[in-house]
N, C-alpha and C. Protein backbone atom coordinates (compact mmCIF):
# COMPACT_ATOMS: atom_id res chain seq x y z
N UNK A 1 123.54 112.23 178.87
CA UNK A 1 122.08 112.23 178.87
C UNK A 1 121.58 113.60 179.34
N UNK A 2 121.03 113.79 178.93
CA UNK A 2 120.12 115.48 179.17
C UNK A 2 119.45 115.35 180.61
N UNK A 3 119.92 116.63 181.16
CA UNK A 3 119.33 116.74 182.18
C UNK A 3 118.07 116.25 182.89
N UNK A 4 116.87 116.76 181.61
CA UNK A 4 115.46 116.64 181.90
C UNK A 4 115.25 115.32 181.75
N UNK A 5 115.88 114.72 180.86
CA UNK A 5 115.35 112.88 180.65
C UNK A 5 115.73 112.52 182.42
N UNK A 6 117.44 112.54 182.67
CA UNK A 6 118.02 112.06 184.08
C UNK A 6 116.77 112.24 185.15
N UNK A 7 115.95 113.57 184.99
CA UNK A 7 115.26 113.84 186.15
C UNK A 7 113.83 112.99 186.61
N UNK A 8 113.56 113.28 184.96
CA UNK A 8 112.55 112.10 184.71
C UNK A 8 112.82 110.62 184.76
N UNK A 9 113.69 110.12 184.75
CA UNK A 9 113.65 108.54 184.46
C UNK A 9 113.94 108.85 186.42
N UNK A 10 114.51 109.40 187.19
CA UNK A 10 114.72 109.26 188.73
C UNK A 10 113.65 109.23 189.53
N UNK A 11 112.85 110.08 188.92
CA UNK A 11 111.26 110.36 189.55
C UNK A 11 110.16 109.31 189.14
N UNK A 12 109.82 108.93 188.07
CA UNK A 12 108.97 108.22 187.66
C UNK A 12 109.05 106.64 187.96
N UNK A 13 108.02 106.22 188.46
CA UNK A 13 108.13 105.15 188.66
C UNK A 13 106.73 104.52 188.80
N UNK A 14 106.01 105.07 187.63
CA UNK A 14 105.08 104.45 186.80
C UNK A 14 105.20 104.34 185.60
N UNK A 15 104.02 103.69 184.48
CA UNK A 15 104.23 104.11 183.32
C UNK A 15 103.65 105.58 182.70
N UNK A 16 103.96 106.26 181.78
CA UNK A 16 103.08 107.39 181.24
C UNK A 16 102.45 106.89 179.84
N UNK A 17 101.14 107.25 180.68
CA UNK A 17 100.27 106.74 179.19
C UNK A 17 99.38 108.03 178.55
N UNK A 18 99.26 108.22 177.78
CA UNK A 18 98.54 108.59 176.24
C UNK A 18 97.22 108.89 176.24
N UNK A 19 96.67 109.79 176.37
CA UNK A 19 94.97 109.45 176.30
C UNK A 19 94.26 110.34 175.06
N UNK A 20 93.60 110.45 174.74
CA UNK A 20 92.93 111.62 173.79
C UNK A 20 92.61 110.54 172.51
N UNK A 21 91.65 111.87 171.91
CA UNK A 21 91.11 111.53 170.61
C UNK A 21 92.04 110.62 169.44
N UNK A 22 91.45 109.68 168.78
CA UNK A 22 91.85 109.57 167.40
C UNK A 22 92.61 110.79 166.70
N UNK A 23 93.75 110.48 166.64
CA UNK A 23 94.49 111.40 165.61
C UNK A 23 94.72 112.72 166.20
N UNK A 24 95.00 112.42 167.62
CA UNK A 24 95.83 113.71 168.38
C UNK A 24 97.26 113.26 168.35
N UNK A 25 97.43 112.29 167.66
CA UNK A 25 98.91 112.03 167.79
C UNK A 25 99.57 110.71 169.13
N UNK A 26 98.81 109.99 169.47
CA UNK A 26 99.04 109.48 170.34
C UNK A 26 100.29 108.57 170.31
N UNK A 27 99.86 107.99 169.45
CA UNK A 27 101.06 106.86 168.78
C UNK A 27 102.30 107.21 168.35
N UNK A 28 102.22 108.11 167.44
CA UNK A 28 103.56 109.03 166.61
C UNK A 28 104.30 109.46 168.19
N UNK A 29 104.19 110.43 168.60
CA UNK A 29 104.30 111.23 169.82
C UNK A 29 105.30 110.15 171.12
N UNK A 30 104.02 109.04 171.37
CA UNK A 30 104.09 108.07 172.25
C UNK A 30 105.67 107.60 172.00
N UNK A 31 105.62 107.11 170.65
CA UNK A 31 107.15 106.65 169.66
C UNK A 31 108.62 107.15 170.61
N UNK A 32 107.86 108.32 169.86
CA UNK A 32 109.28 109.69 170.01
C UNK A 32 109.38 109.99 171.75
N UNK A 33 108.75 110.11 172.78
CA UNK A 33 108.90 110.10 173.78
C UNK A 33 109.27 109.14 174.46
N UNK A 34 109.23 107.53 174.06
CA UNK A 34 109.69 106.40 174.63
C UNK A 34 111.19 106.26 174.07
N UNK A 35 111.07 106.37 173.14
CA UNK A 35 113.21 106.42 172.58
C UNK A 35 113.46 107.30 172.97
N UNK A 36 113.16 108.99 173.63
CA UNK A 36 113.79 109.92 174.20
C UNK A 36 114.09 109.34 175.39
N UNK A 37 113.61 108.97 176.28
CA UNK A 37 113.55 108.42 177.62
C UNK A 37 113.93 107.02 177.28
N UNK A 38 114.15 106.20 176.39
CA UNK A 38 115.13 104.70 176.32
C UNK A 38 114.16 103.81 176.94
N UNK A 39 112.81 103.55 177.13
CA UNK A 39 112.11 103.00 177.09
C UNK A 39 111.31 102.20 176.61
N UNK A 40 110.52 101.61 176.59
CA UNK A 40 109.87 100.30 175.76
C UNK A 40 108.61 101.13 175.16
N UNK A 41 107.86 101.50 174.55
CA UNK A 41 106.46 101.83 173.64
C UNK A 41 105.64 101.04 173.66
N UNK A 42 104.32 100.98 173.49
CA UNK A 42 103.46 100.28 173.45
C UNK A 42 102.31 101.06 173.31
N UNK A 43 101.24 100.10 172.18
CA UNK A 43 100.26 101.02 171.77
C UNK A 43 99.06 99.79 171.99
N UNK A 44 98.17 100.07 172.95
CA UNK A 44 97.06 99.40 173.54
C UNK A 44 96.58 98.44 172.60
N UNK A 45 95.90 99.66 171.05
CA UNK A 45 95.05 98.68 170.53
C UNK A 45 95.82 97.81 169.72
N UNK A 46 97.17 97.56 169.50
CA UNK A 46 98.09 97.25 169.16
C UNK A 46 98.14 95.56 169.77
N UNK A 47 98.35 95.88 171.08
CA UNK A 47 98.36 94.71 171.61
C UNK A 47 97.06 94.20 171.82
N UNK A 48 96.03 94.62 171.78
CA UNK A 48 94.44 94.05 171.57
C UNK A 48 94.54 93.27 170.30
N UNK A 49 94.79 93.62 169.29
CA UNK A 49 94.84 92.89 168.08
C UNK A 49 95.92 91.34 168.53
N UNK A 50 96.79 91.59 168.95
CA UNK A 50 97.28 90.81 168.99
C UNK A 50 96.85 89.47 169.51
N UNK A 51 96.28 90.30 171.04
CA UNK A 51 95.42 89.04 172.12
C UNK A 51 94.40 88.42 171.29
N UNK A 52 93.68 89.34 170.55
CA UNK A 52 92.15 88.74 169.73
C UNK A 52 92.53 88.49 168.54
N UNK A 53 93.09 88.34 167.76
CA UNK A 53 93.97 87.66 166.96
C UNK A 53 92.73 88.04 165.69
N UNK A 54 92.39 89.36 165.71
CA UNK A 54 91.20 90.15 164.65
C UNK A 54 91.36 91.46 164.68
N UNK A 55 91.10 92.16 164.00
CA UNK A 55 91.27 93.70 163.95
C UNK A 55 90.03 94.26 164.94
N UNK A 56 90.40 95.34 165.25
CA UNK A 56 89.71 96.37 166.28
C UNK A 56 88.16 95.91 165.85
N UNK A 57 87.85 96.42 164.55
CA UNK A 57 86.85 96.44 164.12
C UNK A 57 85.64 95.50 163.78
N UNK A 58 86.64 93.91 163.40
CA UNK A 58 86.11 92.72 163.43
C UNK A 58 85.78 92.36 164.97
N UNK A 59 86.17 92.68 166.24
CA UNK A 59 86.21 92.88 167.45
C UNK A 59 84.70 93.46 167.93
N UNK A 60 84.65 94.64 167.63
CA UNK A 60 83.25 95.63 167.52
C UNK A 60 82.29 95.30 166.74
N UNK A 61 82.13 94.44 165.81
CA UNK A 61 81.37 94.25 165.18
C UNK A 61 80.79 92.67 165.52
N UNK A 62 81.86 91.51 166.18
CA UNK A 62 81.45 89.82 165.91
C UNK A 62 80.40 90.18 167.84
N UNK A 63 80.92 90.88 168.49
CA UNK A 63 81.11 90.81 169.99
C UNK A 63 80.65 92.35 171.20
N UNK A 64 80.46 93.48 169.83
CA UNK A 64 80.31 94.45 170.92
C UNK A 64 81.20 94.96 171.54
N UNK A 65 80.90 96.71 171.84
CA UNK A 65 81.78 97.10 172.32
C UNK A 65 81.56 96.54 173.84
N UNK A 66 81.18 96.74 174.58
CA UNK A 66 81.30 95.82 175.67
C UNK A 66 82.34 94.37 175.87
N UNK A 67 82.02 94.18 175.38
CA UNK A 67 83.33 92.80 174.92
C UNK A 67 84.68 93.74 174.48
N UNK A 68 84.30 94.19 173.91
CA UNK A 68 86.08 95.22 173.17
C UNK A 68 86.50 95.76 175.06
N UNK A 69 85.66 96.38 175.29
CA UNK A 69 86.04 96.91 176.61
C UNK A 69 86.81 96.37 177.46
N UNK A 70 86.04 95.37 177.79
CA UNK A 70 86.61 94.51 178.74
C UNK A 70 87.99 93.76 178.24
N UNK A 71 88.46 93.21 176.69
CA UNK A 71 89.46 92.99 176.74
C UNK A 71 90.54 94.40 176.78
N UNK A 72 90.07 94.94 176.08
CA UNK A 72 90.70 96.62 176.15
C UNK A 72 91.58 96.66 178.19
N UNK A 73 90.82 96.67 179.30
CA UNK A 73 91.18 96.60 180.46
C UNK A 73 92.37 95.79 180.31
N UNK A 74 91.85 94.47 180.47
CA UNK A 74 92.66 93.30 180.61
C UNK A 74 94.22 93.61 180.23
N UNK A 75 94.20 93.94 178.79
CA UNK A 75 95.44 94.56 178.05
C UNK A 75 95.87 95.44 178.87
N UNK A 76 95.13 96.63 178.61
CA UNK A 76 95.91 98.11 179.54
C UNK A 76 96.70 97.56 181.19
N UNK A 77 95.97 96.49 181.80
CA UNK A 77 96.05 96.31 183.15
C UNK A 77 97.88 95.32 182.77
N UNK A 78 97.58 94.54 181.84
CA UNK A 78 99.07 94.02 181.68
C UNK A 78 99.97 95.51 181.43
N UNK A 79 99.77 95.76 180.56
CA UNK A 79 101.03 96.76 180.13
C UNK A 79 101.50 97.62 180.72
N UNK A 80 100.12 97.77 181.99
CA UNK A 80 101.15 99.32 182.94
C UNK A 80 101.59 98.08 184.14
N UNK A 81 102.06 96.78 184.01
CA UNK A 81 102.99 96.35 184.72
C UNK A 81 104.56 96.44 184.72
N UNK A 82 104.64 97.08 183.04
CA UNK A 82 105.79 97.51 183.11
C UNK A 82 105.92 99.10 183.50
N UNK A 83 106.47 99.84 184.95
CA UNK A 83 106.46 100.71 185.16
C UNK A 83 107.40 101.70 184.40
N UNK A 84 107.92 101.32 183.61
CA UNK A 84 109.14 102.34 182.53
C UNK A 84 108.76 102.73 181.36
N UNK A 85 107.21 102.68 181.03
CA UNK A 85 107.05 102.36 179.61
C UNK A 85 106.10 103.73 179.50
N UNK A 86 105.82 103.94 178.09
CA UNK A 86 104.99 104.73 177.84
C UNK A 86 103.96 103.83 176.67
N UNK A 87 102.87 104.03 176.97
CA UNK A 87 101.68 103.59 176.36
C UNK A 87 100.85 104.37 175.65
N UNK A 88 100.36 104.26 174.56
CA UNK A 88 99.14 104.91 174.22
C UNK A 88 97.96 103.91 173.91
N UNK A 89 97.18 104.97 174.76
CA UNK A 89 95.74 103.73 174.55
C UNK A 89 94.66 104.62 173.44
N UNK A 90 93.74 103.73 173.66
CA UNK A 90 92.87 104.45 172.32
C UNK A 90 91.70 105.20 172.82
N UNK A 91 91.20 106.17 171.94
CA UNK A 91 90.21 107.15 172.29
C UNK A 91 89.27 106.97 173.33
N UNK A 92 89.03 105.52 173.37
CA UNK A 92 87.72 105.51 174.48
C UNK A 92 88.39 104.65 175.60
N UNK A 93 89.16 104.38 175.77
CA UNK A 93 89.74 103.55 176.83
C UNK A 93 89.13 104.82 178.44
N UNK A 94 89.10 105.96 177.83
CA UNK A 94 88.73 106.51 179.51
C UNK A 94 87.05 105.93 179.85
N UNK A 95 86.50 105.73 178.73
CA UNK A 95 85.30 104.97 178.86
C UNK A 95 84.64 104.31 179.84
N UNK A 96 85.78 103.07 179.84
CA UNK A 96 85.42 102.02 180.75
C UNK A 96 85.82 102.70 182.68
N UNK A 97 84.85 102.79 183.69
CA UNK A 97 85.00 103.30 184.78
C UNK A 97 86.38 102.54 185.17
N UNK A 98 86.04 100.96 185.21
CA UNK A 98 87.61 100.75 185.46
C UNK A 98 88.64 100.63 185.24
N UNK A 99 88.73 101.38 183.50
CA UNK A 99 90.15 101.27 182.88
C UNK A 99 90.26 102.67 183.27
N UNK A 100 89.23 103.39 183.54
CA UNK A 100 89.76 104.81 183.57
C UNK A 100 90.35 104.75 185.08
N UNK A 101 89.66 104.25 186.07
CA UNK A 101 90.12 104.25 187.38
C UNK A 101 91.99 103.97 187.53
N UNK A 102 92.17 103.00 187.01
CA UNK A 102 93.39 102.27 186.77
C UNK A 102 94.38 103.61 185.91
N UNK A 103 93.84 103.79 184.98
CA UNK A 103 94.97 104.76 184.54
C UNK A 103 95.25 105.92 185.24
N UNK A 104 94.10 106.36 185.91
CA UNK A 104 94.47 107.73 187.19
C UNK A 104 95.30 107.47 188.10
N UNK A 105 95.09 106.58 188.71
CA UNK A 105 95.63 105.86 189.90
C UNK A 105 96.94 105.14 189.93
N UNK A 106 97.54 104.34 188.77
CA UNK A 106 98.15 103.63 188.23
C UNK A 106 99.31 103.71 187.46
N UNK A 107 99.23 105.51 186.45
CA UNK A 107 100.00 105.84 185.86
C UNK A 107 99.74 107.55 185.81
N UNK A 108 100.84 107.95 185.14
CA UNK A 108 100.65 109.31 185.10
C UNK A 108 100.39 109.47 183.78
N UNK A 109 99.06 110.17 183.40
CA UNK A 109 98.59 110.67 182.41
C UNK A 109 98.60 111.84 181.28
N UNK A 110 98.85 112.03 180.55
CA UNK A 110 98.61 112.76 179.80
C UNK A 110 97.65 112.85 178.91
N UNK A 111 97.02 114.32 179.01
CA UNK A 111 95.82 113.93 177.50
C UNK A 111 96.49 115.00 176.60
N UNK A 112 96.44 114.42 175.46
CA UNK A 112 96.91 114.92 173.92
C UNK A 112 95.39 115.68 173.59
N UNK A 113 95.56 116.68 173.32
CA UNK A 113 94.11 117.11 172.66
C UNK A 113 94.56 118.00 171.41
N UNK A 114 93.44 118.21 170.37
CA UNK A 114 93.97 119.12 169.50
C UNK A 114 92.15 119.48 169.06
N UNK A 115 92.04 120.96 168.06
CA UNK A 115 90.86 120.92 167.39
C UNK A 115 90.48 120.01 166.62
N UNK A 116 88.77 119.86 166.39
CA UNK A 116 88.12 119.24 165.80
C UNK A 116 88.97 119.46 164.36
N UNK A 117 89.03 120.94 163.65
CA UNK A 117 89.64 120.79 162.33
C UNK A 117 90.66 119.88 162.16
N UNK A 118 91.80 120.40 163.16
CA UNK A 118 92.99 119.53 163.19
C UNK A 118 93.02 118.15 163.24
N UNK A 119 92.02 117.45 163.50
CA UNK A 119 91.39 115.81 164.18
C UNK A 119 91.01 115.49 162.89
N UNK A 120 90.33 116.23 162.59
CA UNK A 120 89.55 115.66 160.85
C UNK A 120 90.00 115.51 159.64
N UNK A 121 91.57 116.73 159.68
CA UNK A 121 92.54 116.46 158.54
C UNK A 121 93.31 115.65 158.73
N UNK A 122 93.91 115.41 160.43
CA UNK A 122 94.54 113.80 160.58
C UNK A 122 94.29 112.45 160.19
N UNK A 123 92.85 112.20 160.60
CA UNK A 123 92.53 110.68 160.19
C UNK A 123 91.61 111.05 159.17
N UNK A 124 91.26 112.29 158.26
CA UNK A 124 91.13 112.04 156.68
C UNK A 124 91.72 110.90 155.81
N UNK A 125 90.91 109.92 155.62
CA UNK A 125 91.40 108.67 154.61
C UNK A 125 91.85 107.71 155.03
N UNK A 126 92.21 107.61 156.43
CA UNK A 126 92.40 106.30 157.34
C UNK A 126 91.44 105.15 157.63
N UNK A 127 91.50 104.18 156.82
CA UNK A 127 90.42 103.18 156.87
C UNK A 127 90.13 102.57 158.09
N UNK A 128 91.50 102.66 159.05
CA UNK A 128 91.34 101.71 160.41
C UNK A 128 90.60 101.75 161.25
N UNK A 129 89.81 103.47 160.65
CA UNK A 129 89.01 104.24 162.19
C UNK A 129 87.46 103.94 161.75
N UNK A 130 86.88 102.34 162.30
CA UNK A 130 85.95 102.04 162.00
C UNK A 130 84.94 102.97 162.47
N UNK A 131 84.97 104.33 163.33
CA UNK A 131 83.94 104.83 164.03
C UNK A 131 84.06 105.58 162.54
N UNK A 132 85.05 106.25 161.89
CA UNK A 132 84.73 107.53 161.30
C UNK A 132 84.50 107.04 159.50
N UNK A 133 84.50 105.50 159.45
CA UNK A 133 84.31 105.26 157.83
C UNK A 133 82.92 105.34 157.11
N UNK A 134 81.79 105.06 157.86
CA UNK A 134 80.88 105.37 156.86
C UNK A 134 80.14 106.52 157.99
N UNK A 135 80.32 107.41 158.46
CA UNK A 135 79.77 108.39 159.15
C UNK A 135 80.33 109.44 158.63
N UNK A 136 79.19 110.99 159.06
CA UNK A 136 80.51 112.32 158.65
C UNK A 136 81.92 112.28 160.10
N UNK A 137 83.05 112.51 159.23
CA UNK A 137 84.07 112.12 160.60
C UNK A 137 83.86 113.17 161.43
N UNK A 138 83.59 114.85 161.12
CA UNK A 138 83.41 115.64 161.76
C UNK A 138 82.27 115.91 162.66
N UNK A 139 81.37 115.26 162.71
CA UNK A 139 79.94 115.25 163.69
C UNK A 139 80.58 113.94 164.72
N UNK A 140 80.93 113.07 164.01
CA UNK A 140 81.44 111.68 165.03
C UNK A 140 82.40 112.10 166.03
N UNK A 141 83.81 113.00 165.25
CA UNK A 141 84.71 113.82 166.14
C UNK A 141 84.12 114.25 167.08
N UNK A 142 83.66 115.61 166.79
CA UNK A 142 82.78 116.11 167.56
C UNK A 142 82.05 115.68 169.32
N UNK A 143 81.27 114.45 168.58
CA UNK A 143 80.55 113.81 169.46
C UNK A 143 81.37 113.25 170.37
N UNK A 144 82.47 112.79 170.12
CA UNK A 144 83.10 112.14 170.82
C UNK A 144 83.68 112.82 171.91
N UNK A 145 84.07 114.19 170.93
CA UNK A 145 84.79 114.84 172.38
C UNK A 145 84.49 115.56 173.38
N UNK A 146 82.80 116.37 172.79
CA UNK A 146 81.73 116.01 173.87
C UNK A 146 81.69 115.43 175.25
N UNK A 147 81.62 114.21 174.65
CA UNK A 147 81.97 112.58 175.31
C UNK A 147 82.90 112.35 176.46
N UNK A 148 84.23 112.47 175.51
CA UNK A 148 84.63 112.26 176.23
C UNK A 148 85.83 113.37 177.16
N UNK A 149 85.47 114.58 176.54
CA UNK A 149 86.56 115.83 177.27
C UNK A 149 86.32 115.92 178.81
N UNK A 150 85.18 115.74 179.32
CA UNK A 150 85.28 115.83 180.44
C UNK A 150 86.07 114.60 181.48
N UNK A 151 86.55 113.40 180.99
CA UNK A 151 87.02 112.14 181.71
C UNK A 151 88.06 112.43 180.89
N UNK A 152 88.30 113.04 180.21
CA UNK A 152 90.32 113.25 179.63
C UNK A 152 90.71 114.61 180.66
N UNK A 153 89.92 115.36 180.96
CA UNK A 153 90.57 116.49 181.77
C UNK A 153 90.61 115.79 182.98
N UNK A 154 90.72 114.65 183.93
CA UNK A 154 91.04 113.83 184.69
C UNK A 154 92.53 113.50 184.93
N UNK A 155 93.03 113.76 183.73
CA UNK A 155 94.36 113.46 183.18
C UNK A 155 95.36 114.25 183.95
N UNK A 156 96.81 113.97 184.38
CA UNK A 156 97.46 114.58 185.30
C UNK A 156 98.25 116.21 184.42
N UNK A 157 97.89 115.63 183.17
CA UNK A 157 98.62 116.80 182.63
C UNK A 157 97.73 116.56 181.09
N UNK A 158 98.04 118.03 180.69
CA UNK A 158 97.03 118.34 179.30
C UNK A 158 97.93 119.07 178.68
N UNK A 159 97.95 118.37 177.17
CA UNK A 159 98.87 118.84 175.94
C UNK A 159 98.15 119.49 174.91
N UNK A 160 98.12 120.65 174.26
CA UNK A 160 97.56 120.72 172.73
C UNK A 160 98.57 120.26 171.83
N UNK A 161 98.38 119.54 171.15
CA UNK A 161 98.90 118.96 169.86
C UNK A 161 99.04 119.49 168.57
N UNK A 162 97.92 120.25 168.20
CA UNK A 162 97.33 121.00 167.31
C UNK A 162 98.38 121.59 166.40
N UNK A 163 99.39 122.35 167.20
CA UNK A 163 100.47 123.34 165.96
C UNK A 163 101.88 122.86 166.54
N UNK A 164 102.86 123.32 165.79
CA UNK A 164 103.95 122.57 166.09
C UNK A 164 104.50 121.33 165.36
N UNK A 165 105.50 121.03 165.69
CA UNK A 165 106.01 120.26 165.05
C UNK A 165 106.22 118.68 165.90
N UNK A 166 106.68 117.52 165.35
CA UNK A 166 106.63 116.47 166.36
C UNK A 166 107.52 116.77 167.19
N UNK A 167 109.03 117.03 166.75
CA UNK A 167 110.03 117.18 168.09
C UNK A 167 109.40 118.92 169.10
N UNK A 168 108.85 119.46 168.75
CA UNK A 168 108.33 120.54 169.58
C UNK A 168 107.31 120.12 170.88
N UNK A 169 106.48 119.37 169.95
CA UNK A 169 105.45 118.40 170.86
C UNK A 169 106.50 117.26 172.20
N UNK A 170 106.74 116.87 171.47
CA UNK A 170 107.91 116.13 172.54
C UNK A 170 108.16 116.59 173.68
N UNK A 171 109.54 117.80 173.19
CA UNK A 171 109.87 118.80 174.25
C UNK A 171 109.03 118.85 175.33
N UNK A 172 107.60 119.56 175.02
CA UNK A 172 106.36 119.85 175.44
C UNK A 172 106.08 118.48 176.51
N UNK A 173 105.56 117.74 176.27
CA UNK A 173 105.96 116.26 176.94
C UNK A 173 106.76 116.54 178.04
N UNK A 174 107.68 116.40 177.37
CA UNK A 174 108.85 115.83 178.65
C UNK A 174 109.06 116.79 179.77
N UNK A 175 108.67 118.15 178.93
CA UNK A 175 109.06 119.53 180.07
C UNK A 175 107.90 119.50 181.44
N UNK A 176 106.78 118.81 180.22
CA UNK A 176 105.64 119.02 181.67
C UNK A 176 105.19 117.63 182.51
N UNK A 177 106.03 116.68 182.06
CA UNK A 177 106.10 115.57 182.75
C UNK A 177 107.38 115.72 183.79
N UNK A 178 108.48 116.29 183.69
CA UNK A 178 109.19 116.44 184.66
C UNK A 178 108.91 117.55 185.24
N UNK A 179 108.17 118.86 185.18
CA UNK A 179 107.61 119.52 186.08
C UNK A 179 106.43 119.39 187.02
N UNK A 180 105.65 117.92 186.43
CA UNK A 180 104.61 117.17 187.19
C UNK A 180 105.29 116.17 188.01
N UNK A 181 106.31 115.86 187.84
CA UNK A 181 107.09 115.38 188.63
C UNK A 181 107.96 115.78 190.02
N UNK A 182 108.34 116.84 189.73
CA UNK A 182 109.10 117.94 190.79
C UNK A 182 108.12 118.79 191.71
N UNK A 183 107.25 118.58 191.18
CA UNK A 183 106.09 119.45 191.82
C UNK A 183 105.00 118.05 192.99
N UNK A 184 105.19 116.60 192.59
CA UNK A 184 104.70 115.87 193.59
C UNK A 184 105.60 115.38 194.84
N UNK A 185 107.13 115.88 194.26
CA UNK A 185 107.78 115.38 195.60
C UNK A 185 107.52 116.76 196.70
């Protein structure tokens, strides 16, 4: 086993979760960093669908985001019970004061960020992203990160995503999660 995984799986003893925009890579990324480290994955809105037994969107639309929110918590609050795991949650999860509270406090963070260009050629043509289907995606992007950049720089550590490749991104990951690590003992 590689050094840097050994150091990391000794130190950590939370989960590391995922934060940033739609289509910074959260999920893909999330993947590849949980089988590097032999860990379990898990992707928030993933398991939201599951609990509400409806898509994200049928969710936001029968009930409000307010309602999405609050099950959104509920979920996140199960899944960082497993302390070995890596999670990615979804764009607005820093939203809610107390999902965001919980993920500061709770787990060690990372925010994935990349440019607006880069964001807009990602989820180009992705139907799932009910915020960006009948809006321009690039003003919605935008707005969002507005929004929400200032409660993602909260985050214990900050990634650009933007260039590179997935196993480069990784690396990137793991190097500055075990140097956020060595640096709290």
């Amino acid at each position: 086993m590689d050094n840097k995984i050994t150091n990391i799986k000794r130190r950590l003893h939370k989960p590391i979760v995922l934060i940033g925009l739609m289509g910074v890579g959260k999920t893909q990324l999330g993947r590849i960093v949980a089988k590097e480290l032999g860990v379990k994955f898990v992707d928030s809105d993933d398991e939201i669908v599951k609990a509400a037994g409806m898509p994200i969107s049928d969710i936001f639309e029968k009930f409000g985001e307010e309602y999405f929110r609050a099950g959104e918590r509920r979920v996140i609050k199960r899944l960082m019970e497993d302390d070995s795991a890596v999670i990615a949650t979804g764009g607005g999860a820093v939203t809610s004061p107390e999902t965001a509270d919980l993920l500061w406090s709770e787990a060690l963070s990372v925010w994935l960020n990349a440019d607006i260009d880069v964001l807009c050629q990602r989820t180009a043509g992705h139907t799932k992203r009910p915020l960006l289907n009948n809006n321009d995606p690039r003003a919605v992007l935008q707005k969002l990160s507005d929004e929400r950049t200032p409660l993602y720089q909260k985050a214990n550590i900050h990634i650009d995503t933007g260039n590179g490749s997935l196993s480069k991104m990784k690396d990137e990951i793991l190097s500055r999660v075990e140097s956020y690590l060595q640096e709290q003992e």
